[in-house]
C-alpha atoms as a PDB file:
ATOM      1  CA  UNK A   1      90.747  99.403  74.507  1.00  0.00           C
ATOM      2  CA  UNK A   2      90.055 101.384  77.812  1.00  0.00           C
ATOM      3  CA  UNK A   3      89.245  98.566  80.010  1.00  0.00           C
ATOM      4  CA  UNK A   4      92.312  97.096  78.898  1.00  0.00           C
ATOM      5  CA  UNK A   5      94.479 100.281  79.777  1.00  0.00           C
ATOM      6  CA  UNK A   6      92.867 100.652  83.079  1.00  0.00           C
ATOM      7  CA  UNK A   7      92.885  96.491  84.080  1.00  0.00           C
ATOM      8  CA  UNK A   8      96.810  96.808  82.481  1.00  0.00           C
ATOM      9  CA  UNK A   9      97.326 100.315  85.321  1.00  0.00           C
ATOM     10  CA  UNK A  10      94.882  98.399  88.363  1.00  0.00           C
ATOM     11  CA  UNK A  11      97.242  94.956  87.789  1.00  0.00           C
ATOM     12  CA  UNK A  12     100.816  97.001  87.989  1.00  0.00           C
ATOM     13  CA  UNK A  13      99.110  99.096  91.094  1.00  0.00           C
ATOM     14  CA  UNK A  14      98.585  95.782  93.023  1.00  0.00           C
ATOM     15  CA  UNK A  15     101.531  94.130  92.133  1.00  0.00           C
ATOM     16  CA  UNK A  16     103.765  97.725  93.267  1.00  0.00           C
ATOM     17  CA  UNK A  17     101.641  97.363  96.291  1.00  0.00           C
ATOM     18  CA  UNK A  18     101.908  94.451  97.493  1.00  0.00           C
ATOM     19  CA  UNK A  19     105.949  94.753  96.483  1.00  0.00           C
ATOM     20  CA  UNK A  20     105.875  97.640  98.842  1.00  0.00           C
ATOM     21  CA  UNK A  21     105.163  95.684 102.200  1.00  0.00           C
ATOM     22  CA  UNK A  22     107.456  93.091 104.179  1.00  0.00           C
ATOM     23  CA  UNK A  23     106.052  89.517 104.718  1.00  0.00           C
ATOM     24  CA  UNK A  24     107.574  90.275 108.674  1.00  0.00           C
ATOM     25  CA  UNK A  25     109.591  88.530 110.427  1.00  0.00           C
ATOM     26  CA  UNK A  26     109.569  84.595 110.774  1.00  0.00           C
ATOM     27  CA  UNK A  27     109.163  83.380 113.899  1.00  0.00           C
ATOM     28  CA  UNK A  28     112.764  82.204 114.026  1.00  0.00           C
ATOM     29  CA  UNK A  29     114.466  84.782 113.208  1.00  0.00           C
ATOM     30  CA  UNK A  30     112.629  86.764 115.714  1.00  0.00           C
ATOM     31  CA  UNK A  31     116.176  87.508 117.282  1.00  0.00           C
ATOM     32  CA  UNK A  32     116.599  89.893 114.454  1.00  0.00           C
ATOM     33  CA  UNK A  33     114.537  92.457 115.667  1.00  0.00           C
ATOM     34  CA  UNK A  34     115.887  95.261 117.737  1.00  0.00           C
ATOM     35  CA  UNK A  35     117.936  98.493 117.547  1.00  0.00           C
ATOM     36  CA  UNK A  36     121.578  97.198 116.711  1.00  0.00           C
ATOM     37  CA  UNK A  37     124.664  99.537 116.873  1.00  0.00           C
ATOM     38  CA  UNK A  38     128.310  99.891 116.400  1.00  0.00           C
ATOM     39  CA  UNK A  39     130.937 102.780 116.127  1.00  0.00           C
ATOM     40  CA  UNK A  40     129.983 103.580 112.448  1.00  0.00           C
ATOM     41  CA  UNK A  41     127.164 101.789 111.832  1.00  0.00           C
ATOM     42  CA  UNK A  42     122.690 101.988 113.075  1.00  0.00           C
ATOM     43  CA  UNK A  43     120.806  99.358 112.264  1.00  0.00           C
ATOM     44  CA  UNK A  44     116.872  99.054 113.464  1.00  0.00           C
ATOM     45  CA  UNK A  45     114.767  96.037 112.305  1.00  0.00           C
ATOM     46  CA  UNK A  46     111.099  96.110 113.578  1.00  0.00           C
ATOM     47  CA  UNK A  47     108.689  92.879 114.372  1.00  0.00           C
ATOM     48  CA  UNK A  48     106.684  93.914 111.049  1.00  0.00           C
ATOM     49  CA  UNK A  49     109.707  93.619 108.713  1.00  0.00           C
ATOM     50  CA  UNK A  50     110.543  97.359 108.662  1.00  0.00           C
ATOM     51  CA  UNK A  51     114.065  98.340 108.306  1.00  0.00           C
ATOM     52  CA  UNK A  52     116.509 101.228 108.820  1.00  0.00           C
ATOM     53  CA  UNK A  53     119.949 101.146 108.243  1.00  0.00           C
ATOM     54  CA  UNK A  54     122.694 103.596 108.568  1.00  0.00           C
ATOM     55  CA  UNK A  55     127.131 103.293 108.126  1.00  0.00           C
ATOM     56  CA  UNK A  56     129.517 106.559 108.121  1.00  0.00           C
ATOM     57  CA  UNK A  57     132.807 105.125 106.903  1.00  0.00           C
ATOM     58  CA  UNK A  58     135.441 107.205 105.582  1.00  0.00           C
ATOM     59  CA  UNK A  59     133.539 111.002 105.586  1.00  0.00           C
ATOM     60  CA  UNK A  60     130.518 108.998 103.576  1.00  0.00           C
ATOM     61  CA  UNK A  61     127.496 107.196 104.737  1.00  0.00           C
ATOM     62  CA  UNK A  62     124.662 104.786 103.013  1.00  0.00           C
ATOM     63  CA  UNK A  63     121.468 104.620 104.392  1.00  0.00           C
ATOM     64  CA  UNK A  64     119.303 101.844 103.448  1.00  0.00           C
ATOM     65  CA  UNK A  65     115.400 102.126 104.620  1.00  0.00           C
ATOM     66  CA  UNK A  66     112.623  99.958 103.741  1.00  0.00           C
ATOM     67  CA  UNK A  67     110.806  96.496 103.759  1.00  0.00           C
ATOM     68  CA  UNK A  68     112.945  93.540 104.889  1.00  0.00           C
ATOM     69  CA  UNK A  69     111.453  91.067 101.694  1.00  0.00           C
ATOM     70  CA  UNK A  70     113.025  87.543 102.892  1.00  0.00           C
ATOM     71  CA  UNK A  71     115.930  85.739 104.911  1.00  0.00           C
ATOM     72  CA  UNK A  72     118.319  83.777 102.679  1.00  0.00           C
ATOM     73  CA  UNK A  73     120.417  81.703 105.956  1.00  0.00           C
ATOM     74  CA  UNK A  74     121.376  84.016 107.825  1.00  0.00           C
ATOM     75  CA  UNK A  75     121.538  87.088 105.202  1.00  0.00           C
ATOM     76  CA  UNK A  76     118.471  89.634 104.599  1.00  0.00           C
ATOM     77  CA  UNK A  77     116.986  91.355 101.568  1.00  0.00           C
ATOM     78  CA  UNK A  78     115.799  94.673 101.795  1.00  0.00           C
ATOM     79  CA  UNK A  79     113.742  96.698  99.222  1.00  0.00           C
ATOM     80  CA  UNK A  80     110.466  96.914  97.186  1.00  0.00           C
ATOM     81  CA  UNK A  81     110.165  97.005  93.076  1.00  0.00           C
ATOM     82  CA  UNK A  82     113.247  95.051  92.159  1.00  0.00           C
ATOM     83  CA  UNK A  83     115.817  97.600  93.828  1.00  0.00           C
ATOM     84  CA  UNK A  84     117.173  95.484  96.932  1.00  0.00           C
ATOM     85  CA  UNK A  85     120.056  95.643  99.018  1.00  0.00           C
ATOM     86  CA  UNK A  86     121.209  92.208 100.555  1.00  0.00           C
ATOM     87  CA  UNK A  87     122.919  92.555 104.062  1.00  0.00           C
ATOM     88  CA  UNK A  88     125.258  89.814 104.383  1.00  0.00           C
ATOM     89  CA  UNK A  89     124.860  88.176 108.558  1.00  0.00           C
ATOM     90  CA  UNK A  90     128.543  86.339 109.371  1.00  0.00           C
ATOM     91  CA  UNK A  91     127.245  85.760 112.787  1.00  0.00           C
ATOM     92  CA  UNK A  92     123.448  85.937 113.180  1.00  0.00           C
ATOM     93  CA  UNK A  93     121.995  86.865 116.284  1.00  0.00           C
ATOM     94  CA  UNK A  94     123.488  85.357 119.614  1.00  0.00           C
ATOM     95  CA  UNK A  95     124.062  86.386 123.466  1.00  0.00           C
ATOM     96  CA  UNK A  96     127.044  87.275 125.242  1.00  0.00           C
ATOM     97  CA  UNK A  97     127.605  87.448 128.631  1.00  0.00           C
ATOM     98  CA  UNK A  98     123.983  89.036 128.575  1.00  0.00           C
ATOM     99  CA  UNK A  99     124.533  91.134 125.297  1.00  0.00           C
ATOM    100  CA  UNK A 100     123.276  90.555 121.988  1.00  0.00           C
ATOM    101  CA  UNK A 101     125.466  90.738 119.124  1.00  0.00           C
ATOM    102  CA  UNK A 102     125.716  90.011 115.305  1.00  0.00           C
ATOM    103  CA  UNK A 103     128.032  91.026 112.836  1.00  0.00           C
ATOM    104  CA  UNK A 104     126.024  92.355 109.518  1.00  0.00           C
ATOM    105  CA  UNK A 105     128.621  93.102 106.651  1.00  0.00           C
ATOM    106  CA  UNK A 106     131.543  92.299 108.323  1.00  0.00           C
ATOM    107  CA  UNK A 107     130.851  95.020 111.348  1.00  0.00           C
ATOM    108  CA  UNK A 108     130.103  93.673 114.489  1.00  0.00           C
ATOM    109  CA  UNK A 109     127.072  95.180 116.371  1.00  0.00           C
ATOM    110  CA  UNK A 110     125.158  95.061 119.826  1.00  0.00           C
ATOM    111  CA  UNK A 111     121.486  95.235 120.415  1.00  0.00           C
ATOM    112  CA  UNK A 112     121.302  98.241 122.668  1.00  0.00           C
ATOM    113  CA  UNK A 113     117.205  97.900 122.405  1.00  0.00           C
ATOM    114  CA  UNK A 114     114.584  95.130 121.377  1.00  0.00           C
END
């Protein structure tokens, strides 16, 4: 009965671990990663699928922080053990006149560092 308690607590360990980690970033969305910004809202994606994300609206903010998990189109999960946020991309990544800009939940914002 102990070896089945302890293999039952070493499975959910290494199933919560590897949960816990992002897969990175595929090589074509590459263009993701950077430090993006607007008015109300931070947004920093790193090369090995970390994420930080920050909006003040209205007096509140939401911050978001943790493992990007996967790219569905343009859109991006974000989480580990089931509790994800999904950040919705209208325009994904693209250059302007020599400035990067996306729009991520309907908030349009400019890479001000890759």
């Amino acid at each position: 009965m102990k070896n089945h308690i302890l293999l039952l607590l070493i499975s959910m360990f290494l199933i919560t671990a590897c949960n816990l980690k992002s897969p990175g970033i595929p090589s074509d969305k590459m263009n993701y990663v950077g430090r993006w910004k607007s008015l109300s809202m931070e947004l920093v994606i790193t090369k090995d699928g970390s994420v930080q994300y920050e909006r003040i609206e209205g007096g509140t903010s939401k911050s978001v922080s943790g493992p990007l998990q996967k790219f569905i189109g343009n859109d991006f999960e974000v989480g580990a053990l089931g509790i994800t946020t999904t950040f919705k991309v209208t325009n994904p990544p693209h250059e302007e006149e020599g400035v990067w800009k996306m729009t991520v939940d309907g908030e349009e914002l400019k890479r001000v560092e890759e």
